[in-house]
N, C-alpha and C. Protein backbone atom coordinates (compact mmCIF):
# COMPACT_ATOMS: atom_id res chain seq x y z
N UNK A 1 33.48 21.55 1.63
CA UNK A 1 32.94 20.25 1.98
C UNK A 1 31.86 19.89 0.96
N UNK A 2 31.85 18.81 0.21
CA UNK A 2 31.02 18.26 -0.72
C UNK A 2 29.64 18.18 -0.08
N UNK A 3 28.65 18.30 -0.56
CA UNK A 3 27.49 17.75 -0.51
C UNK A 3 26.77 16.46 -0.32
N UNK A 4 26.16 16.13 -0.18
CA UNK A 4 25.84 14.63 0.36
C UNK A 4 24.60 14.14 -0.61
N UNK A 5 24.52 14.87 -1.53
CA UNK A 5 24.24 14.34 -2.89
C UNK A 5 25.05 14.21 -3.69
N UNK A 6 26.22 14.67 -3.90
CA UNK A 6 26.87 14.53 -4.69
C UNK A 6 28.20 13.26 -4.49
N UNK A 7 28.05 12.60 -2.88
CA UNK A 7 28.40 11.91 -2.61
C UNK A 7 27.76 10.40 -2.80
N UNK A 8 26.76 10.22 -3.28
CA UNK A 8 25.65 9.57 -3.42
C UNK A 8 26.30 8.62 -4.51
N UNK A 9 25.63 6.99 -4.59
CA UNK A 9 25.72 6.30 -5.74
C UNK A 9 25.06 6.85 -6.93
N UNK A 10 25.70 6.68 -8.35
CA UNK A 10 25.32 6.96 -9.68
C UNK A 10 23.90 6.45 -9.77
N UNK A 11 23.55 5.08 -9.18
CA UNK A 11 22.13 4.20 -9.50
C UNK A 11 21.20 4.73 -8.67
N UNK A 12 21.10 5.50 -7.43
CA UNK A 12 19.79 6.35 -6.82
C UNK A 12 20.52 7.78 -7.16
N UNK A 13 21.28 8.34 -7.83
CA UNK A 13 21.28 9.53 -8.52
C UNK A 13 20.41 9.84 -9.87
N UNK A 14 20.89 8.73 -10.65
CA UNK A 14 20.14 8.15 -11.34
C UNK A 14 18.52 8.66 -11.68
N UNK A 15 17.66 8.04 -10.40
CA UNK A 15 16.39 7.87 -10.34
C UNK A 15 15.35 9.51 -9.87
N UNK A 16 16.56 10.35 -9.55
CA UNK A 16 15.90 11.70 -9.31
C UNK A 16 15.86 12.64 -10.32
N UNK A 17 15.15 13.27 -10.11
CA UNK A 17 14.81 14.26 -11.43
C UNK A 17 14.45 13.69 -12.56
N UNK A 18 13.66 12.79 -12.61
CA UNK A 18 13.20 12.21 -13.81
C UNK A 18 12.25 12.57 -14.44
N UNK A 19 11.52 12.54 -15.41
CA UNK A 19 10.24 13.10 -15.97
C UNK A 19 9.25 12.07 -14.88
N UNK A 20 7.94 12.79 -14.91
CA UNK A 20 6.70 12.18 -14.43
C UNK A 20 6.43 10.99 -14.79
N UNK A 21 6.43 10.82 -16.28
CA UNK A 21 6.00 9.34 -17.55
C UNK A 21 6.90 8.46 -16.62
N UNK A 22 8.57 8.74 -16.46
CA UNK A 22 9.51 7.97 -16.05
C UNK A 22 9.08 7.23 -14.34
N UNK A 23 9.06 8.47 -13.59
CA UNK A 23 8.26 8.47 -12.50
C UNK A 23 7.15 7.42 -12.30
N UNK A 24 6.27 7.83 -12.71
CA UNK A 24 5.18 6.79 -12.87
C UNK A 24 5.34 5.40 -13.26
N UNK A 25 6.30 5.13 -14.23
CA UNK A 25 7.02 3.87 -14.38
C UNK A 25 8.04 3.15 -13.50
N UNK A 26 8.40 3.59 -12.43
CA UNK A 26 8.66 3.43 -10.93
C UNK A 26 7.86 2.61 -10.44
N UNK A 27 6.95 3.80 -10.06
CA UNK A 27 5.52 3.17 -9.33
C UNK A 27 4.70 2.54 -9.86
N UNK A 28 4.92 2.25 -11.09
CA UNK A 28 4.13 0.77 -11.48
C UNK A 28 4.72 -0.45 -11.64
N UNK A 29 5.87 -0.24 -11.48
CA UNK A 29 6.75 -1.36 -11.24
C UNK A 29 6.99 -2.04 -10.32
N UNK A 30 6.86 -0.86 -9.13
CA UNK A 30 6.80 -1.23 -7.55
C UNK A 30 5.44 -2.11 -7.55
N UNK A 31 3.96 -1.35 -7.94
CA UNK A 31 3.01 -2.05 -8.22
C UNK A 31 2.47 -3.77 -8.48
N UNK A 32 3.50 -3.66 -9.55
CA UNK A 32 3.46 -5.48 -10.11
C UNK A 32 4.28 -5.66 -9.82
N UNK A 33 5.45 -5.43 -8.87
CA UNK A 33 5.83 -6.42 -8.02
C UNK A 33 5.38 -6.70 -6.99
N UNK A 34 4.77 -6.06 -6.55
CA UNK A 34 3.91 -6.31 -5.31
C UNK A 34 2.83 -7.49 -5.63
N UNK A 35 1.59 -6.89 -6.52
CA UNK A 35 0.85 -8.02 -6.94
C UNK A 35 1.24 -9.73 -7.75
N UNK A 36 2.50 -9.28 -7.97
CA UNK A 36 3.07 -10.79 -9.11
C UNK A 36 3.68 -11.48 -7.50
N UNK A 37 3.99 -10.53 -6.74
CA UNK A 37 5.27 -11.42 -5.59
C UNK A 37 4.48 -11.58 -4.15
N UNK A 38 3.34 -10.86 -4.08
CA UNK A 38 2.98 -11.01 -2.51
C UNK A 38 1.05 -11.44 -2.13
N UNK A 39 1.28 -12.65 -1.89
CA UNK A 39 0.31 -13.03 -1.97
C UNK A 39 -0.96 -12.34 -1.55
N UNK A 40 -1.02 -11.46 0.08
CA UNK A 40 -1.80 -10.58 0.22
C UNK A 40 -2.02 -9.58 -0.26
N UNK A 41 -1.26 -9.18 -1.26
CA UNK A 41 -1.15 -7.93 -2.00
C UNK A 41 -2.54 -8.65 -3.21
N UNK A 42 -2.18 -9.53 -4.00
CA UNK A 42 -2.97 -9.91 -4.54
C UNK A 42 -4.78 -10.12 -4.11
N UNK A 43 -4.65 -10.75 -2.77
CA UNK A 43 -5.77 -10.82 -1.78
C UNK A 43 -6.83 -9.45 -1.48
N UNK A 44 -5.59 -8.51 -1.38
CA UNK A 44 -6.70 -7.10 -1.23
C UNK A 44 -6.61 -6.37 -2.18
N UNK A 45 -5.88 -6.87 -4.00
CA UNK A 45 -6.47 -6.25 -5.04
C UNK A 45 -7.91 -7.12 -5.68
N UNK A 46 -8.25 -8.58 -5.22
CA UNK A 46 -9.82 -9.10 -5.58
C UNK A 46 -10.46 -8.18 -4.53
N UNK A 47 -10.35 -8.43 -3.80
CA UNK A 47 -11.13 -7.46 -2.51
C UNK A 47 -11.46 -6.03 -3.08
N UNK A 48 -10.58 -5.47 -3.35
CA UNK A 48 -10.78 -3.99 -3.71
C UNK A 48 -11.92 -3.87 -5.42
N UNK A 49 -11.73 -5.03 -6.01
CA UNK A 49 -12.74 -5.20 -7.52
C UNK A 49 -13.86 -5.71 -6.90
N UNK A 50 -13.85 -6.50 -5.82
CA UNK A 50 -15.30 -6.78 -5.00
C UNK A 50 -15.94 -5.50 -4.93
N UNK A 51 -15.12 -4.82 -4.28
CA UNK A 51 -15.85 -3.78 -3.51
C UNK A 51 -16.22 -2.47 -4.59
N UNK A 52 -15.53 -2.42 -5.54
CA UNK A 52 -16.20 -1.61 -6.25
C UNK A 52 -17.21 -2.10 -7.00
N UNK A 53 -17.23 -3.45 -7.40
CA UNK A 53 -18.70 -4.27 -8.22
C UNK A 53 -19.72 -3.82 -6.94
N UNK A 54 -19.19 -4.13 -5.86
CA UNK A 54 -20.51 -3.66 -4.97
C UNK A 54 -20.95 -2.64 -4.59
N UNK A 55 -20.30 -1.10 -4.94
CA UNK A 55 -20.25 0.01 -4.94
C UNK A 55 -21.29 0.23 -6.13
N UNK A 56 -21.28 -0.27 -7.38
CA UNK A 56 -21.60 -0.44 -8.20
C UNK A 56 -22.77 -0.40 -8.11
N UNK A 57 -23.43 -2.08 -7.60
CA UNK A 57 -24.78 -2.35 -7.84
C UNK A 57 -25.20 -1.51 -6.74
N UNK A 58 -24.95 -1.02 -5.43
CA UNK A 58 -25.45 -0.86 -4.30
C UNK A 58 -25.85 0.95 -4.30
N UNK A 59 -25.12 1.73 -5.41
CA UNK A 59 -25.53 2.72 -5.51
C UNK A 59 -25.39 3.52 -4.21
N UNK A 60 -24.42 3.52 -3.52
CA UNK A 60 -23.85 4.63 -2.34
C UNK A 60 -23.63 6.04 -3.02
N UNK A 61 -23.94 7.40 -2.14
CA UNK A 61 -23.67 8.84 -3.09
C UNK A 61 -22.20 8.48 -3.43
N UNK A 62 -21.80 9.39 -3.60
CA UNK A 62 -20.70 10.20 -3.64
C UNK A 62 -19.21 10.19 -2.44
N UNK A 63 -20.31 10.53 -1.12
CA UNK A 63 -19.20 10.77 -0.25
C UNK A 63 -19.17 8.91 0.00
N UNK A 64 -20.08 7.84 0.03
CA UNK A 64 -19.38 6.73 0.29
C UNK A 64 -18.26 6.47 -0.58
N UNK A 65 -18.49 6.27 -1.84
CA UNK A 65 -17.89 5.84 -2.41
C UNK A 65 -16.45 6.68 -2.44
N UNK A 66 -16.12 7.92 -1.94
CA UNK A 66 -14.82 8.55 -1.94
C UNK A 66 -14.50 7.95 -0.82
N UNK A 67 -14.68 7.72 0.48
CA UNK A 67 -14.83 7.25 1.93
C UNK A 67 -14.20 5.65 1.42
N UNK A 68 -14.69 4.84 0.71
CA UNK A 68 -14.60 3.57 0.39
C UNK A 68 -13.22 3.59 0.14
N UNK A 69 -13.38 4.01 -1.22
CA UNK A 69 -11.92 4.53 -2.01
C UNK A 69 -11.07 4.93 -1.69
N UNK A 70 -10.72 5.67 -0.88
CA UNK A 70 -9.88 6.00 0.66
C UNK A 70 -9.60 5.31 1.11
N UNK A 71 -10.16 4.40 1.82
CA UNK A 71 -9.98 3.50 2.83
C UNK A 71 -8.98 2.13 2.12
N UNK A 72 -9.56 2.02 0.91
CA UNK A 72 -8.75 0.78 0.22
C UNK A 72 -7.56 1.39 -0.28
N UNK A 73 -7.19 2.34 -0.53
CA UNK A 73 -6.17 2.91 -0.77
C UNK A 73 -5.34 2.83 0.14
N UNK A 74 -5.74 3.65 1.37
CA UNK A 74 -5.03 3.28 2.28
C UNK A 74 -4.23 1.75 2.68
N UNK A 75 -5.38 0.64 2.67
CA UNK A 75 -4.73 -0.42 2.98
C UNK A 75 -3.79 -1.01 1.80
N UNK A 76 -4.04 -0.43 0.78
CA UNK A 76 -2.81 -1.08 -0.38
C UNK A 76 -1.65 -0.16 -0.06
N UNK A 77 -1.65 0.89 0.20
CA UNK A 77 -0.68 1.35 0.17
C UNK A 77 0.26 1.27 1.90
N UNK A 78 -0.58 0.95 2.76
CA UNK A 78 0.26 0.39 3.69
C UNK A 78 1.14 -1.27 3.05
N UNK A 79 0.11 -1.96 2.64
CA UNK A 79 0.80 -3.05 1.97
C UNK A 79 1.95 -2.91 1.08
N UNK A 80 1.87 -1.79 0.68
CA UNK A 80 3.05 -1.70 -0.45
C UNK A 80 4.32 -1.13 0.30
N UNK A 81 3.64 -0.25 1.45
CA UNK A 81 5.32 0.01 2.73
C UNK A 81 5.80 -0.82 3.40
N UNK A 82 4.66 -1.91 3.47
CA UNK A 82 5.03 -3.33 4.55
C UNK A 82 6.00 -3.99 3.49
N UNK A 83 5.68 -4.40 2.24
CA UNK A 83 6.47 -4.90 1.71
C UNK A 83 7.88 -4.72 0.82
N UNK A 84 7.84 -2.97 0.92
CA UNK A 84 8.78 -2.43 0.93
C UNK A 84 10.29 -2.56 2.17
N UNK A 85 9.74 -2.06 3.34
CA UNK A 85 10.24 -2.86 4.50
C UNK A 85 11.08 -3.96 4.59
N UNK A 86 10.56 -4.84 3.75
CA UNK A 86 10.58 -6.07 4.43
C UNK A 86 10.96 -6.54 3.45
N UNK A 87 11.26 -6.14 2.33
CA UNK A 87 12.11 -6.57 1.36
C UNK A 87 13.63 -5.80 1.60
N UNK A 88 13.79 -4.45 2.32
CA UNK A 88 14.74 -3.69 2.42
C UNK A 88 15.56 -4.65 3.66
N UNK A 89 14.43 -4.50 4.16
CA UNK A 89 14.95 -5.30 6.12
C UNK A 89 15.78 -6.82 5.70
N UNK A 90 14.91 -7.56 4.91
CA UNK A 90 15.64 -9.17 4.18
C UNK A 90 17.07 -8.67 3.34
N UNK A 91 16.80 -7.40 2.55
CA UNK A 91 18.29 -7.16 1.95
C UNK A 91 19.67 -6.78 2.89
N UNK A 92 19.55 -6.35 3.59
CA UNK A 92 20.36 -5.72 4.83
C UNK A 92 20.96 -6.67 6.17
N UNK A 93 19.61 -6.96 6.34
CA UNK A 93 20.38 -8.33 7.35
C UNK A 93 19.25 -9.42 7.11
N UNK A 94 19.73 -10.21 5.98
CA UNK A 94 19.25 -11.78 6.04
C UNK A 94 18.94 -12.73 6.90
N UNK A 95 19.82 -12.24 7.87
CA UNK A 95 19.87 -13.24 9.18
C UNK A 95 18.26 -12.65 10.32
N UNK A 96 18.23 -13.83 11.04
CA UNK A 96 16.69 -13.47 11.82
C UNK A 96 17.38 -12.44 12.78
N UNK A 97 16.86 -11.27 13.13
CA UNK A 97 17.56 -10.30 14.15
C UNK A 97 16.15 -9.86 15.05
N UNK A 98 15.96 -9.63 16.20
CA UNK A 98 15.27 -9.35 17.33
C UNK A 98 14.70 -7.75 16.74
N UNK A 99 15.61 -6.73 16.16
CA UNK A 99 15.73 -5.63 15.56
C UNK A 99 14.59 -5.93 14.67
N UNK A 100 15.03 -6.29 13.39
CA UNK A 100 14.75 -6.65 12.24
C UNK A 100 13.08 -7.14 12.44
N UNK A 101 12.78 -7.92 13.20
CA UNK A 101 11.66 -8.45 13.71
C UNK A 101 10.67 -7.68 14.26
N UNK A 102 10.85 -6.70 14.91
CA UNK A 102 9.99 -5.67 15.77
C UNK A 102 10.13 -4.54 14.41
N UNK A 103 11.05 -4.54 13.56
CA UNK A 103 10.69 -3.44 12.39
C UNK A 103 9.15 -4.18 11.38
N UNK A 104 9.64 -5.60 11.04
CA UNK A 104 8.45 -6.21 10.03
C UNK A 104 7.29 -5.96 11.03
N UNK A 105 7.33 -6.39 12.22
CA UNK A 105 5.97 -6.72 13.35
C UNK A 105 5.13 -5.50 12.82
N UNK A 106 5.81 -4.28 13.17
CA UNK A 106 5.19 -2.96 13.19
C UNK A 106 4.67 -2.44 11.71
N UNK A 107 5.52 -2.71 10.94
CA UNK A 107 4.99 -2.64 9.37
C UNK A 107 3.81 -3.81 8.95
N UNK A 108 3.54 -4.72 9.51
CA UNK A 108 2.85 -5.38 9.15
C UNK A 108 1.62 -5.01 10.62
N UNK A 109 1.84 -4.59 11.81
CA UNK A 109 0.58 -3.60 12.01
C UNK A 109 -0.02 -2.63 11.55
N UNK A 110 0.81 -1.99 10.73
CA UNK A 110 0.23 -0.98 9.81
C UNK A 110 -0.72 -1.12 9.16
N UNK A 111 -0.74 -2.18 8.14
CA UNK A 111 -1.24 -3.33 7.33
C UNK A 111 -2.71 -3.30 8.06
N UNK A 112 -2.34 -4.08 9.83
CA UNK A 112 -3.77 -4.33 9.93
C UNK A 112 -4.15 -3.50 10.42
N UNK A 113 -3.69 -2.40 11.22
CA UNK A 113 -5.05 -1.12 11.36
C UNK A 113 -5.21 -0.48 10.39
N UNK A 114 -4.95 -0.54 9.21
CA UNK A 114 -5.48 0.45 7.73
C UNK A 114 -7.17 -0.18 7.69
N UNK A 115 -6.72 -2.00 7.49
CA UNK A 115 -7.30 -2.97 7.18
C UNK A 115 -8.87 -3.01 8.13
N UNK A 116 -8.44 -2.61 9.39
CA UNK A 116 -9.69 -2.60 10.11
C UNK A 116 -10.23 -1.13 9.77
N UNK A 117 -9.46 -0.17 9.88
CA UNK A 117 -10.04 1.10 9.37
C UNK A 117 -11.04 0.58 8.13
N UNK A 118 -10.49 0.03 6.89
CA UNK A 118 -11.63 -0.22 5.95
C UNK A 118 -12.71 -0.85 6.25
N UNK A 119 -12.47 -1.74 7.14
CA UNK A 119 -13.81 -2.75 7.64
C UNK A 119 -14.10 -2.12 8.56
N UNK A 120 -14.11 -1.02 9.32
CA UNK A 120 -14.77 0.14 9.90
C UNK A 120 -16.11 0.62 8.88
N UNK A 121 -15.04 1.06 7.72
CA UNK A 121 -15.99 2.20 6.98
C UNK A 121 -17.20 0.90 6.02
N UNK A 122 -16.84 -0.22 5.93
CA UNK A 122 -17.19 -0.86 5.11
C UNK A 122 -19.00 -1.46 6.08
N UNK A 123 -18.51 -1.38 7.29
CA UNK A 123 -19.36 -1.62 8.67
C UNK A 123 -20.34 -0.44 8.45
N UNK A 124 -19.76 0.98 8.60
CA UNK A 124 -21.21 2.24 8.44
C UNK A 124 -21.64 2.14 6.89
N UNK A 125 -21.10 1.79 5.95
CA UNK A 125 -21.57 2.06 4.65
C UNK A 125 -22.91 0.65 4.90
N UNK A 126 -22.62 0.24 5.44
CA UNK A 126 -24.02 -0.94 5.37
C UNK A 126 -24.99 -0.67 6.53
N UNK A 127 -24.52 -0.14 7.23
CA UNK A 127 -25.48 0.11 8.44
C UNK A 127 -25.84 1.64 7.84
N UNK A 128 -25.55 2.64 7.40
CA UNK A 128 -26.05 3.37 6.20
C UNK A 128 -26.87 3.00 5.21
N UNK A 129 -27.06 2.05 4.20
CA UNK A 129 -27.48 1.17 3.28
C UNK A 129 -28.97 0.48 3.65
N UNK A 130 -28.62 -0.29 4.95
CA UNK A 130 -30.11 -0.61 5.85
C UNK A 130 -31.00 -0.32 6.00
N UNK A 131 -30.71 1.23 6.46
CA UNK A 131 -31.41 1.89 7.36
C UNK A 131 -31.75 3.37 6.44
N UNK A 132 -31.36 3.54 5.18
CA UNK A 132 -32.21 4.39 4.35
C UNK A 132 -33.06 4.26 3.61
């Protein structure tokens, strides 16, 4: 019985085992498409240059600024599964589906509890800031 890689299309056979350089050229591709095609994607990469200009002048140690950095990570990179999703979900069934709908809903909650997680941490880093 064959394998179920070897049953696989040539074009995601293709994409495995590639060098790292190659790799990485993936994920930066995924990258600027995200920022060239999705408007909130764009929205929380100014946000994220805010926040490090203000990291900047505001002089937080160490652990904020890893804490910070974390946190925005997080929310881009939920953004980048939401819109992964939901570009896969639009390729598959075009049509509006009840299914399809409760898959984006939930990927795009992802989105916003990352999002409040950062405005969590973004909340103690100033009430930190205040009060030292």
């Amino acid at each position: 019985m064959p394998r179920a890689a070897s049953r696989a299309r040539p074009e995601v056979t293709a994409h495995k085992n590639q060098s790292f350089a190659r790799r990485l050229g993936f994920a930066l591709n995924g990258l600027r498409h995200a920022l060239h095609s999705e408007h909130s994607a764009k929205t929380q990469f100014v946000v994220f240059v805010g926040v490090v200009v203000a990291l900047t002048v505001l002089h937080p140690g160490p652990f904020w600024w890893a804490l910070v950095i974390l946190a925005s990570a997080g929310v881009f990179a939920a953004e980048l599964f939401n819109t992964a999703v939901e570009h896969l979900a639009d390729h598959l069934h075009p049509e509006i589906h009840p299914s399809i709908r409760v898959v984006k809903d939930c990927a795009a909650a992802a989105v916003l509890l990352a999002s409040l997680g950062a405005v969590g941490v973004g909340v103690a880093l100033m009430v930190h800031l205040l009060t030292r």
